[in-house]
PDB file of N, CA and C in Angstrom:
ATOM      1  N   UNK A   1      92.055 125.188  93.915  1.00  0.00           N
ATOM      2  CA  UNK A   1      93.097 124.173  93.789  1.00  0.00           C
ATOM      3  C   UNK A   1      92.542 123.013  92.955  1.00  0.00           C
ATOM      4  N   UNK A   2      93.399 122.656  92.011  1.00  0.00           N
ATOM      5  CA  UNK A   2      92.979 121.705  91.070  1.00  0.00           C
ATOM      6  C   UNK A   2      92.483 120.245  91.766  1.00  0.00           C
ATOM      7  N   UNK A   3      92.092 119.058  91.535  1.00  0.00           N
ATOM      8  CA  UNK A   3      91.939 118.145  91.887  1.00  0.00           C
ATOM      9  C   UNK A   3      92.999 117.505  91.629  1.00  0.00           C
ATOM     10  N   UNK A   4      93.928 116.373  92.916  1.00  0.00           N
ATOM     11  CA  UNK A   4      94.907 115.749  92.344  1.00  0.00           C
ATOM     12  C   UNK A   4      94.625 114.481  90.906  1.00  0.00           C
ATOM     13  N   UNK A   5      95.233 113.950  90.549  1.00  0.00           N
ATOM     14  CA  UNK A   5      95.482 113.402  89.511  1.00  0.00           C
ATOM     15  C   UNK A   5      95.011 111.657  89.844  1.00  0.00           C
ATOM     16  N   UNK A   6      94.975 110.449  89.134  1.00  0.00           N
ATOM     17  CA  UNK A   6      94.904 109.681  89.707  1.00  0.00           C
ATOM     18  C   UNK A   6      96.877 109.177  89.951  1.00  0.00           C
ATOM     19  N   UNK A   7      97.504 109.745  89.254  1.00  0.00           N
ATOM     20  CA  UNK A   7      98.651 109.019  89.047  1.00  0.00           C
ATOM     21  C   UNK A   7      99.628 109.563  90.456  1.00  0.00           C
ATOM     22  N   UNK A   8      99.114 111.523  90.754  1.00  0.00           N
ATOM     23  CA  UNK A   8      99.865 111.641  91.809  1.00  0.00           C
ATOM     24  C   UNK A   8      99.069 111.157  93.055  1.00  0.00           C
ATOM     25  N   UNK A   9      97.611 110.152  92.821  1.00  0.00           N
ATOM     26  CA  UNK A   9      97.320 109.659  94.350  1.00  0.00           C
ATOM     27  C   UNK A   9      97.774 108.107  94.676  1.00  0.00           C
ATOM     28  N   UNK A  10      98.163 107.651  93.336  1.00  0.00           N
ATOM     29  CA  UNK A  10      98.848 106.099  93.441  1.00  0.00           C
ATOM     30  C   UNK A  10     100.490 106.217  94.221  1.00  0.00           C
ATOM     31  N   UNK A  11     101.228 107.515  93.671  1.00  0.00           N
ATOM     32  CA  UNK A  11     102.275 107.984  93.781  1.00  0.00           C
ATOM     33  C   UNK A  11     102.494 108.280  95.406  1.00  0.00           C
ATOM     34  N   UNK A  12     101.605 109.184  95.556  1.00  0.00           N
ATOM     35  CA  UNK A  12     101.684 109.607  97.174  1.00  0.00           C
ATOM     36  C   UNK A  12     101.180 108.505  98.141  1.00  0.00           C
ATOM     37  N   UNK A  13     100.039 107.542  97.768  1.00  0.00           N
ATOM     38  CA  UNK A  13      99.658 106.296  98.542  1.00  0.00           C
ATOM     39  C   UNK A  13     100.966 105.345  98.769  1.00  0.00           C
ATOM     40  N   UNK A  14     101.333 104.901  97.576  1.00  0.00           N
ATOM     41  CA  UNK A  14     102.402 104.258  97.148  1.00  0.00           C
ATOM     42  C   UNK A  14     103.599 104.154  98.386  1.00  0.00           C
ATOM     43  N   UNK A  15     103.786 106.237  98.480  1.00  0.00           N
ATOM     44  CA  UNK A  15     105.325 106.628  99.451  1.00  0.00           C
ATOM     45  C   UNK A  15     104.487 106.245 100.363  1.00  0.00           C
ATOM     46  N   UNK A  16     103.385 106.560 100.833  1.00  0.00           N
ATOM     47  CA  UNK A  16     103.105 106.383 102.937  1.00  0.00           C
ATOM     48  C   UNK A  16     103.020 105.244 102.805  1.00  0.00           C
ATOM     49  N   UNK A  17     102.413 104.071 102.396  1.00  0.00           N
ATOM     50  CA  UNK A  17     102.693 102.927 102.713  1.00  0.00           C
ATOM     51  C   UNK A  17     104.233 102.112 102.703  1.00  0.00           C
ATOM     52  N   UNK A  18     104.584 102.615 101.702  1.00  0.00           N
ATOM     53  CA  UNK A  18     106.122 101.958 101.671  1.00  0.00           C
ATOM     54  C   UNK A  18     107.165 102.739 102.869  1.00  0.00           C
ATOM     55  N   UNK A  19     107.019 103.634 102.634  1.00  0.00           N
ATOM     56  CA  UNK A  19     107.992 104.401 103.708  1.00  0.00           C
ATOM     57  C   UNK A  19     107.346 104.262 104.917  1.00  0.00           C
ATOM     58  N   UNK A  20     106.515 104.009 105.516  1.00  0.00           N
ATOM     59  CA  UNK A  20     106.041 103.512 106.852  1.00  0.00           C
ATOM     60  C   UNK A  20     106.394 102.062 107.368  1.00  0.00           C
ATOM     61  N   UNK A  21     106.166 101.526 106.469  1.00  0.00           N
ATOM     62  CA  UNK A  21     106.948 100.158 106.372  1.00  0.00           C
ATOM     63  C   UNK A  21     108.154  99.808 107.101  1.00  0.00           C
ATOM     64  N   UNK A  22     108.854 100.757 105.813  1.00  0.00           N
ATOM     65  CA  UNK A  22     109.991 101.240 105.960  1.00  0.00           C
ATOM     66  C   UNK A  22     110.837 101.282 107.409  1.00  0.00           C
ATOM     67  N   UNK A  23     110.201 102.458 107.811  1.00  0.00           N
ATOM     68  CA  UNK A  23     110.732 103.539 108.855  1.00  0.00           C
ATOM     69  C   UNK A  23     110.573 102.509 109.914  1.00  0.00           C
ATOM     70  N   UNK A  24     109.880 101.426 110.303  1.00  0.00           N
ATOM     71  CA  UNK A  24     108.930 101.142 111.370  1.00  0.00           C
ATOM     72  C   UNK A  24     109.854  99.570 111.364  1.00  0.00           C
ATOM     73  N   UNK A  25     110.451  99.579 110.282  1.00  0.00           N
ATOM     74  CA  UNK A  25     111.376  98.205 110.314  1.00  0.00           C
ATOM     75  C   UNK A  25     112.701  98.925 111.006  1.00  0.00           C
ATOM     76  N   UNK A  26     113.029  99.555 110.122  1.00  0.00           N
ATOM     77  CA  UNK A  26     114.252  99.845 110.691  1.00  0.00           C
ATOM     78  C   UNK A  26     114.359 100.706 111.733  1.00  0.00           C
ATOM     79  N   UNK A  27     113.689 101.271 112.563  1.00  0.00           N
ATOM     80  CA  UNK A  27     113.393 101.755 113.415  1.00  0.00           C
ATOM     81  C   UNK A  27     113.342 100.931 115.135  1.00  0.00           C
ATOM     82  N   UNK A  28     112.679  99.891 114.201  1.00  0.00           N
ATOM     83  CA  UNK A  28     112.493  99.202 115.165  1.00  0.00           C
ATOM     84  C   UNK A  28     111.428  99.556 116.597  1.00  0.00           C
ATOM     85  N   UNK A  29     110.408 100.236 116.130  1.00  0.00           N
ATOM     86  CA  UNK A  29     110.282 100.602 117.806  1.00  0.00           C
ATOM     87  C   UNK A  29     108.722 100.252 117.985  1.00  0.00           C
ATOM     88  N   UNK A  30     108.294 100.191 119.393  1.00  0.00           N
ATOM     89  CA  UNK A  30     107.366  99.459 119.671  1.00  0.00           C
ATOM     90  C   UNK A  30     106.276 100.455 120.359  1.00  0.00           C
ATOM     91  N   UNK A  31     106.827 101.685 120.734  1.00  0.00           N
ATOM     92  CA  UNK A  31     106.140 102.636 121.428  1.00  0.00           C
ATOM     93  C   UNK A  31     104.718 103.237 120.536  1.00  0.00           C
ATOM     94  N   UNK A  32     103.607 103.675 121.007  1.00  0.00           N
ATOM     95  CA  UNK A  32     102.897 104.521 120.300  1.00  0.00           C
ATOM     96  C   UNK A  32     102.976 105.794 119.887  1.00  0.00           C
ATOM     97  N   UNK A  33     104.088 106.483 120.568  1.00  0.00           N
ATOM     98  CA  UNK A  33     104.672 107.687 120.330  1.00  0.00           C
ATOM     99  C   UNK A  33     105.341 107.297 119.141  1.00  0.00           C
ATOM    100  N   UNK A  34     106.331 106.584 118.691  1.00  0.00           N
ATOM    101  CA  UNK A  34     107.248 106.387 117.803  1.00  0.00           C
ATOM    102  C   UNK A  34     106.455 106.093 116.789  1.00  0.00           C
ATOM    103  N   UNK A  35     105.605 104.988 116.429  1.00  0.00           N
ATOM    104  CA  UNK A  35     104.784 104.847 115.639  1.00  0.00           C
ATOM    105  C   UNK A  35     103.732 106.051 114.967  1.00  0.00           C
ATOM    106  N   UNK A  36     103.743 106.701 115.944  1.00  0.00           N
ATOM    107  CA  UNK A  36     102.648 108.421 114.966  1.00  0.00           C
ATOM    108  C   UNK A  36     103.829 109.169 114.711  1.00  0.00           C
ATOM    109  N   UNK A  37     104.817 109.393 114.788  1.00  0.00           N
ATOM    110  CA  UNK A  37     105.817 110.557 114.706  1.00  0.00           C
ATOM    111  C   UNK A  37     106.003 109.278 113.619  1.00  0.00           C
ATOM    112  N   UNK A  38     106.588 108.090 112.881  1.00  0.00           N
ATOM    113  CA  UNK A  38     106.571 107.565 111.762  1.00  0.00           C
ATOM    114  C   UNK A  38     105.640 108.026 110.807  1.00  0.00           C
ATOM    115  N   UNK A  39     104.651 107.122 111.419  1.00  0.00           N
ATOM    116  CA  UNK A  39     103.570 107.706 110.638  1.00  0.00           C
ATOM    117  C   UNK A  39     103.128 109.277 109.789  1.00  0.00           C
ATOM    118  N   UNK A  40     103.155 110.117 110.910  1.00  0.00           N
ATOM    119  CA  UNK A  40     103.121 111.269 110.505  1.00  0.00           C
ATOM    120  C   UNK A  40     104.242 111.873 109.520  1.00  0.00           C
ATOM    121  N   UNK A  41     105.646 111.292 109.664  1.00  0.00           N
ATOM    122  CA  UNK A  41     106.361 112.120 108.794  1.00  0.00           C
ATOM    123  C   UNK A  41     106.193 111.689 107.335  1.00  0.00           C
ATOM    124  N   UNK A  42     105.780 109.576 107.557  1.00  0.00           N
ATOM    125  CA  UNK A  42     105.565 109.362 106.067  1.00  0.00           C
ATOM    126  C   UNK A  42     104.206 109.667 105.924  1.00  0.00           C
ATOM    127  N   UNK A  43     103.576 110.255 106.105  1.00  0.00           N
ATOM    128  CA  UNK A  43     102.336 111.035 105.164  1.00  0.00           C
ATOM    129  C   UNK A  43     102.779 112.046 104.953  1.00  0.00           C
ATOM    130  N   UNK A  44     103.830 112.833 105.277  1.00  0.00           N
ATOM    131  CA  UNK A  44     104.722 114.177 104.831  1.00  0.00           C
ATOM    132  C   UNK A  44     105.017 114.055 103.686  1.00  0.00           C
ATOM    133  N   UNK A  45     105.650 113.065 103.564  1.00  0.00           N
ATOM    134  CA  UNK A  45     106.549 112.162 102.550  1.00  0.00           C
ATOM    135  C   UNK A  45     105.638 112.038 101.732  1.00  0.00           C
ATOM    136  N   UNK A  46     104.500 111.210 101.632  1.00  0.00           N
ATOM    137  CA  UNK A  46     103.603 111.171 100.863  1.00  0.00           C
ATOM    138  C   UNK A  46     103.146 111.951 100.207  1.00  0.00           C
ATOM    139  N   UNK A  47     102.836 113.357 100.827  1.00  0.00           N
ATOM    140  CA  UNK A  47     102.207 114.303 100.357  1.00  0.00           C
ATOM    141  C   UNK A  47     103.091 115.298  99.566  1.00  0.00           C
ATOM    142  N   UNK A  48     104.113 114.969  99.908  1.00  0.00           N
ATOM    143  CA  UNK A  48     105.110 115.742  99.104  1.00  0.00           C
ATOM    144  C   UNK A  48     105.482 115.136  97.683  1.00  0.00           C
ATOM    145  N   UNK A  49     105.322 113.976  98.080  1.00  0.00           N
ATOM    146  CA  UNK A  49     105.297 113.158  96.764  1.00  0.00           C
ATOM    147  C   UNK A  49     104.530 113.685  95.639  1.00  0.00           C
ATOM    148  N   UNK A  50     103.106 114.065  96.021  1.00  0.00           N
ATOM    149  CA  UNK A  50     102.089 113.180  95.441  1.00  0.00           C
ATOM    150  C   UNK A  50     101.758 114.791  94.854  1.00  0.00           C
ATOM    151  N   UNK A  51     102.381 116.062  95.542  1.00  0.00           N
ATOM    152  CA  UNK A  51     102.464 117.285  94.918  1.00  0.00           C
ATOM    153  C   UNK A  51     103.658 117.804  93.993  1.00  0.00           C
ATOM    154  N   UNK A  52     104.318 116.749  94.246  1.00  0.00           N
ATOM    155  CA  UNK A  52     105.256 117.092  93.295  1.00  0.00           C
ATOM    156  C   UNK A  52     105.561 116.202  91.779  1.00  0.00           C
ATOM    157  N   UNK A  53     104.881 115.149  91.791  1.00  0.00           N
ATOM    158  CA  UNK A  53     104.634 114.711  90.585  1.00  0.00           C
ATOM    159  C   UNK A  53     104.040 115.364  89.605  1.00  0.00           C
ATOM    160  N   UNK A  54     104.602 115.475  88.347  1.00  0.00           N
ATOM    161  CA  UNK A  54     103.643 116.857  87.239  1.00  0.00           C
ATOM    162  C   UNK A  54     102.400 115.868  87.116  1.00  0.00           C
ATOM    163  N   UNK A  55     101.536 117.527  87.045  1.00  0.00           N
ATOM    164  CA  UNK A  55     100.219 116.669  86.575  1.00  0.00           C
ATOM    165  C   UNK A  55     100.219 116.883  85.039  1.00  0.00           C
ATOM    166  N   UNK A  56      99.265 116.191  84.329  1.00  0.00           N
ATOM    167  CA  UNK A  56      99.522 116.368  82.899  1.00  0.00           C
ATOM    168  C   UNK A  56      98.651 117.855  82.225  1.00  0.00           C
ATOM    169  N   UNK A  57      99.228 118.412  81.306  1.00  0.00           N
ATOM    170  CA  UNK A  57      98.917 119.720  80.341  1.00  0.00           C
ATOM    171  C   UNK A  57      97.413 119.911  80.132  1.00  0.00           C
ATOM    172  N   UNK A  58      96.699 120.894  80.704  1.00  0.00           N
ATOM    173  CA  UNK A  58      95.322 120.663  80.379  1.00  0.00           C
ATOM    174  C   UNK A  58      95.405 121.394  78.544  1.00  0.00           C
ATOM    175  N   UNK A  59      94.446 120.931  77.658  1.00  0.00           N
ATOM    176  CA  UNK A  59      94.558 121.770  76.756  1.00  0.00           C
ATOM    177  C   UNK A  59      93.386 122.199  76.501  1.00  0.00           C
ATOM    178  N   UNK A  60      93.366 123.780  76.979  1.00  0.00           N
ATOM    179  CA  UNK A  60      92.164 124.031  76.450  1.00  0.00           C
ATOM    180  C   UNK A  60      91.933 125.479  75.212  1.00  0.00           C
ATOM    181  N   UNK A  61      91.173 126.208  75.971  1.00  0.00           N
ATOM    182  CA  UNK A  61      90.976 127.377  74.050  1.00  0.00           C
ATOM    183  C   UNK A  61      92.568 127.948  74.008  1.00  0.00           C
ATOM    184  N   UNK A  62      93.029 128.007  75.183  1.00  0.00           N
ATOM    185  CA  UNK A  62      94.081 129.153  75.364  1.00  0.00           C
ATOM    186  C   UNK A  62      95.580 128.770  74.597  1.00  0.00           C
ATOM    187  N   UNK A  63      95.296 127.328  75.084  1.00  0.00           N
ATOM    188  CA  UNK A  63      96.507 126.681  74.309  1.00  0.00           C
ATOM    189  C   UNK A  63      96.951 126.140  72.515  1.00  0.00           C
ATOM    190  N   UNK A  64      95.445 126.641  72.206  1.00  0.00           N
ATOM    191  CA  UNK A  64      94.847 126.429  70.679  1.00  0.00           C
ATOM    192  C   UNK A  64      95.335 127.419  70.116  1.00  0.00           C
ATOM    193  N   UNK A  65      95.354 128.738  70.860  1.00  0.00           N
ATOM    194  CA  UNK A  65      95.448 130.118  70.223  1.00  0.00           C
ATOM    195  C   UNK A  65      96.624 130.441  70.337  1.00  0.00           C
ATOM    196  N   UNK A  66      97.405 131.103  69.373  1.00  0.00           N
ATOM    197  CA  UNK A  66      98.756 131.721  69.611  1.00  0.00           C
ATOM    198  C   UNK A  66      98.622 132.855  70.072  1.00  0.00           C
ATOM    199  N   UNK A  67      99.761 133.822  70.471  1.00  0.00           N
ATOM    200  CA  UNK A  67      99.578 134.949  70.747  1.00  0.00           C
ATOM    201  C   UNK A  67     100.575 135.941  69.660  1.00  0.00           C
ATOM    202  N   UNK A  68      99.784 137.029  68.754  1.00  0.00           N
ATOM    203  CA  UNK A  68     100.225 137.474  67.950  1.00  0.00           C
ATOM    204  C   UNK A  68     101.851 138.011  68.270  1.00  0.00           C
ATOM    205  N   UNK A  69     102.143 137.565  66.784  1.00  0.00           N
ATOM    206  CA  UNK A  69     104.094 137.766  66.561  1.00  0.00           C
ATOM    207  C   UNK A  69     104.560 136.095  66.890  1.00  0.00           C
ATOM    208  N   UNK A  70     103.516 135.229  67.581  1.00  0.00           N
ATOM    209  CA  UNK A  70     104.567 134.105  67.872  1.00  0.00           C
ATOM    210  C   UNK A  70     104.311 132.699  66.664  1.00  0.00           C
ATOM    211  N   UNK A  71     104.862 131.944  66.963  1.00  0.00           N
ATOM    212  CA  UNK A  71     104.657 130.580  65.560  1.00  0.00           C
ATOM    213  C   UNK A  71     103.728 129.960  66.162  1.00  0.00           C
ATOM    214  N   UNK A  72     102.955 129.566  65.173  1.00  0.00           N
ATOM    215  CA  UNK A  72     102.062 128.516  65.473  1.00  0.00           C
ATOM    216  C   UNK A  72     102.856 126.734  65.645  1.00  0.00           C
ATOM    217  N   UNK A  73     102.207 126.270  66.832  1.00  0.00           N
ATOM    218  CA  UNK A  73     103.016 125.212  66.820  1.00  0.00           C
ATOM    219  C   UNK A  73     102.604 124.033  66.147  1.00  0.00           C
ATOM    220  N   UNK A  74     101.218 124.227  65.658  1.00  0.00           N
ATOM    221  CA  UNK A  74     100.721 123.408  64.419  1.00  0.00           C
ATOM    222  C   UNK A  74     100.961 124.032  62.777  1.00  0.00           C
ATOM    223  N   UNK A  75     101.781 123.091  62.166  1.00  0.00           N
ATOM    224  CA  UNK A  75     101.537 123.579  60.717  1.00  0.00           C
ATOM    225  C   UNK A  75     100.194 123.894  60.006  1.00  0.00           C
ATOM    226  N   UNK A  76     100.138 124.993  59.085  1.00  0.00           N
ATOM    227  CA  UNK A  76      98.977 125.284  58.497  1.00  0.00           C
ATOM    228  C   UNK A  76      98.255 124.465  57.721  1.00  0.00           C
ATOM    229  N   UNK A  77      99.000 123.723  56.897  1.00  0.00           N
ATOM    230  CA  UNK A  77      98.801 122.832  56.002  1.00  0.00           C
ATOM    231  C   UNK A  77      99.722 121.498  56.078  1.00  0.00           C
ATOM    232  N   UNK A  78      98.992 120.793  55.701  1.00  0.00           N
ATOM    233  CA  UNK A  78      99.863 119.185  55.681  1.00  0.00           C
ATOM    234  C   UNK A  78      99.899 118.604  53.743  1.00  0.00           C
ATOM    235  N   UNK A  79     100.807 118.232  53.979  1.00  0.00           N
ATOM    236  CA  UNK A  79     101.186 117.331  52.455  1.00  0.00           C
ATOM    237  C   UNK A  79      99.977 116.898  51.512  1.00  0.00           C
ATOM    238  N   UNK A  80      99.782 116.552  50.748  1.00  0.00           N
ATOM    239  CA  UNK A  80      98.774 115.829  50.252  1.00  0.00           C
ATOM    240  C   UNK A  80      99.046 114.715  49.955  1.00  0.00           C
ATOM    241  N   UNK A  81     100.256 114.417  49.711  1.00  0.00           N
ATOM    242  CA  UNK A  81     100.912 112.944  49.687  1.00  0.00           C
ATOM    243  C   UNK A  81     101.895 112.902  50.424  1.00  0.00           C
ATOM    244  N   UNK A  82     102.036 111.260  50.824  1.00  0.00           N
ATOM    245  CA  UNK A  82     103.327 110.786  51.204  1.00  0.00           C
ATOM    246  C   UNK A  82     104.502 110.155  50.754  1.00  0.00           C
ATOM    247  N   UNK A  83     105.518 110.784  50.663  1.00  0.00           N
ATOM    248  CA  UNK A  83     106.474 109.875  49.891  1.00  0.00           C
ATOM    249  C   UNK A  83     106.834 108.601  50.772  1.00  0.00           C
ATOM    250  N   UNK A  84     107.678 107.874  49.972  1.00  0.00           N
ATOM    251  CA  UNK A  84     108.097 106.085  50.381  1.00  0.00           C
ATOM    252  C   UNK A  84     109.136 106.980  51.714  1.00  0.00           C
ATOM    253  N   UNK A  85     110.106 106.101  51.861  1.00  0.00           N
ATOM    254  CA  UNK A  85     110.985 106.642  52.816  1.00  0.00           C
ATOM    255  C   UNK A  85     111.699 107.210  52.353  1.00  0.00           C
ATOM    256  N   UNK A  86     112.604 108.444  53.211  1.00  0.00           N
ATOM    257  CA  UNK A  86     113.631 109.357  52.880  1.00  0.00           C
ATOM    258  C   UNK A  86     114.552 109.026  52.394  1.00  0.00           C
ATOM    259  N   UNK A  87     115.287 109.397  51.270  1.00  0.00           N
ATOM    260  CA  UNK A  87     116.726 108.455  51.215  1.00  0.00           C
ATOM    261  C   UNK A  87     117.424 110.223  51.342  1.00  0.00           C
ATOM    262  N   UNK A  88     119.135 109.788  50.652  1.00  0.00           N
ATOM    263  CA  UNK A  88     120.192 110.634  50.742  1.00  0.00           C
ATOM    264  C   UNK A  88     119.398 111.649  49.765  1.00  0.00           C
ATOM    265  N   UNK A  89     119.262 110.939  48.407  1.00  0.00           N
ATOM    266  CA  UNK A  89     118.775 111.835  47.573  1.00  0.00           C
ATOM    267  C   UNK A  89     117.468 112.777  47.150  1.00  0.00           C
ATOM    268  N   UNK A  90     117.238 112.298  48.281  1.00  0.00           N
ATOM    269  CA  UNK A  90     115.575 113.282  48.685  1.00  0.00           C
ATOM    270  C   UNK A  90     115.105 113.332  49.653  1.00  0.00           C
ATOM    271  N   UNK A  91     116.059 114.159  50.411  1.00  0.00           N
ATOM    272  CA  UNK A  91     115.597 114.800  51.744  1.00  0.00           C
ATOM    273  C   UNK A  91     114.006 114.974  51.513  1.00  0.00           C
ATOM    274  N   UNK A  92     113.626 114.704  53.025  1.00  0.00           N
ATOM    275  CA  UNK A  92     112.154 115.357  53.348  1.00  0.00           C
ATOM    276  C   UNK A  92     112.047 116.587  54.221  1.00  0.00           C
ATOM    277  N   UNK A  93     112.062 117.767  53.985  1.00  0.00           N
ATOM    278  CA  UNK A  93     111.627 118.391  55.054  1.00  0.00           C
ATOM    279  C   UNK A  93     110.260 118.743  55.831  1.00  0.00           C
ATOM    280  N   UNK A  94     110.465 118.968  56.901  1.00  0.00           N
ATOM    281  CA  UNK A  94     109.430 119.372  57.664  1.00  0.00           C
ATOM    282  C   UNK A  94     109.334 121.113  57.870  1.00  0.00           C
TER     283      UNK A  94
END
């Protein structure tokens, strides 16, 4: 299993603290039972969060390489010059 991300552990910290908050205001309750059954569901919450945020694209050899018959998603070659900006009368293509 990959290591989470830093963005889905700000994300999932983020929900259990806020949604505990939350729950525990409007809830209203004073018991220690009520308070872990809070608790516990917002670290549910949390964790669901914090797995369901995408993590970002690793890129490594595999994603460099095409697989024969398909397009490369990098062009082969690039321009050697740049023109000024596009007008009507001279489209640029890509």
């Amino acid at each position: 299993m990959p290591r989470p991300t830093a963005a889905q552990l700000a994300y999932g910290s983020a929900t259990v603290i806020v949604s505990t908050i939350a729950m525990l205001l409007l809830s209203q309750t004073s018991t220690g039972l009520g308070v872990a059954v809070i608790s516990a569901a917002a670290l549910a919450l949390g964790l669901l969060v914090a797995l369901t945020v995408p993590a970002p694209r690793r890129r490594g050899r595999h994603a460099a390489t095409a697989r024969p018959g398909t397009a490369s998603p990098v062009p082969d070659t690039l321009p050697d010059t740049v023109a000024g900006p596009a007008s009507a009368e001279h489209p640029v293509h890509h």
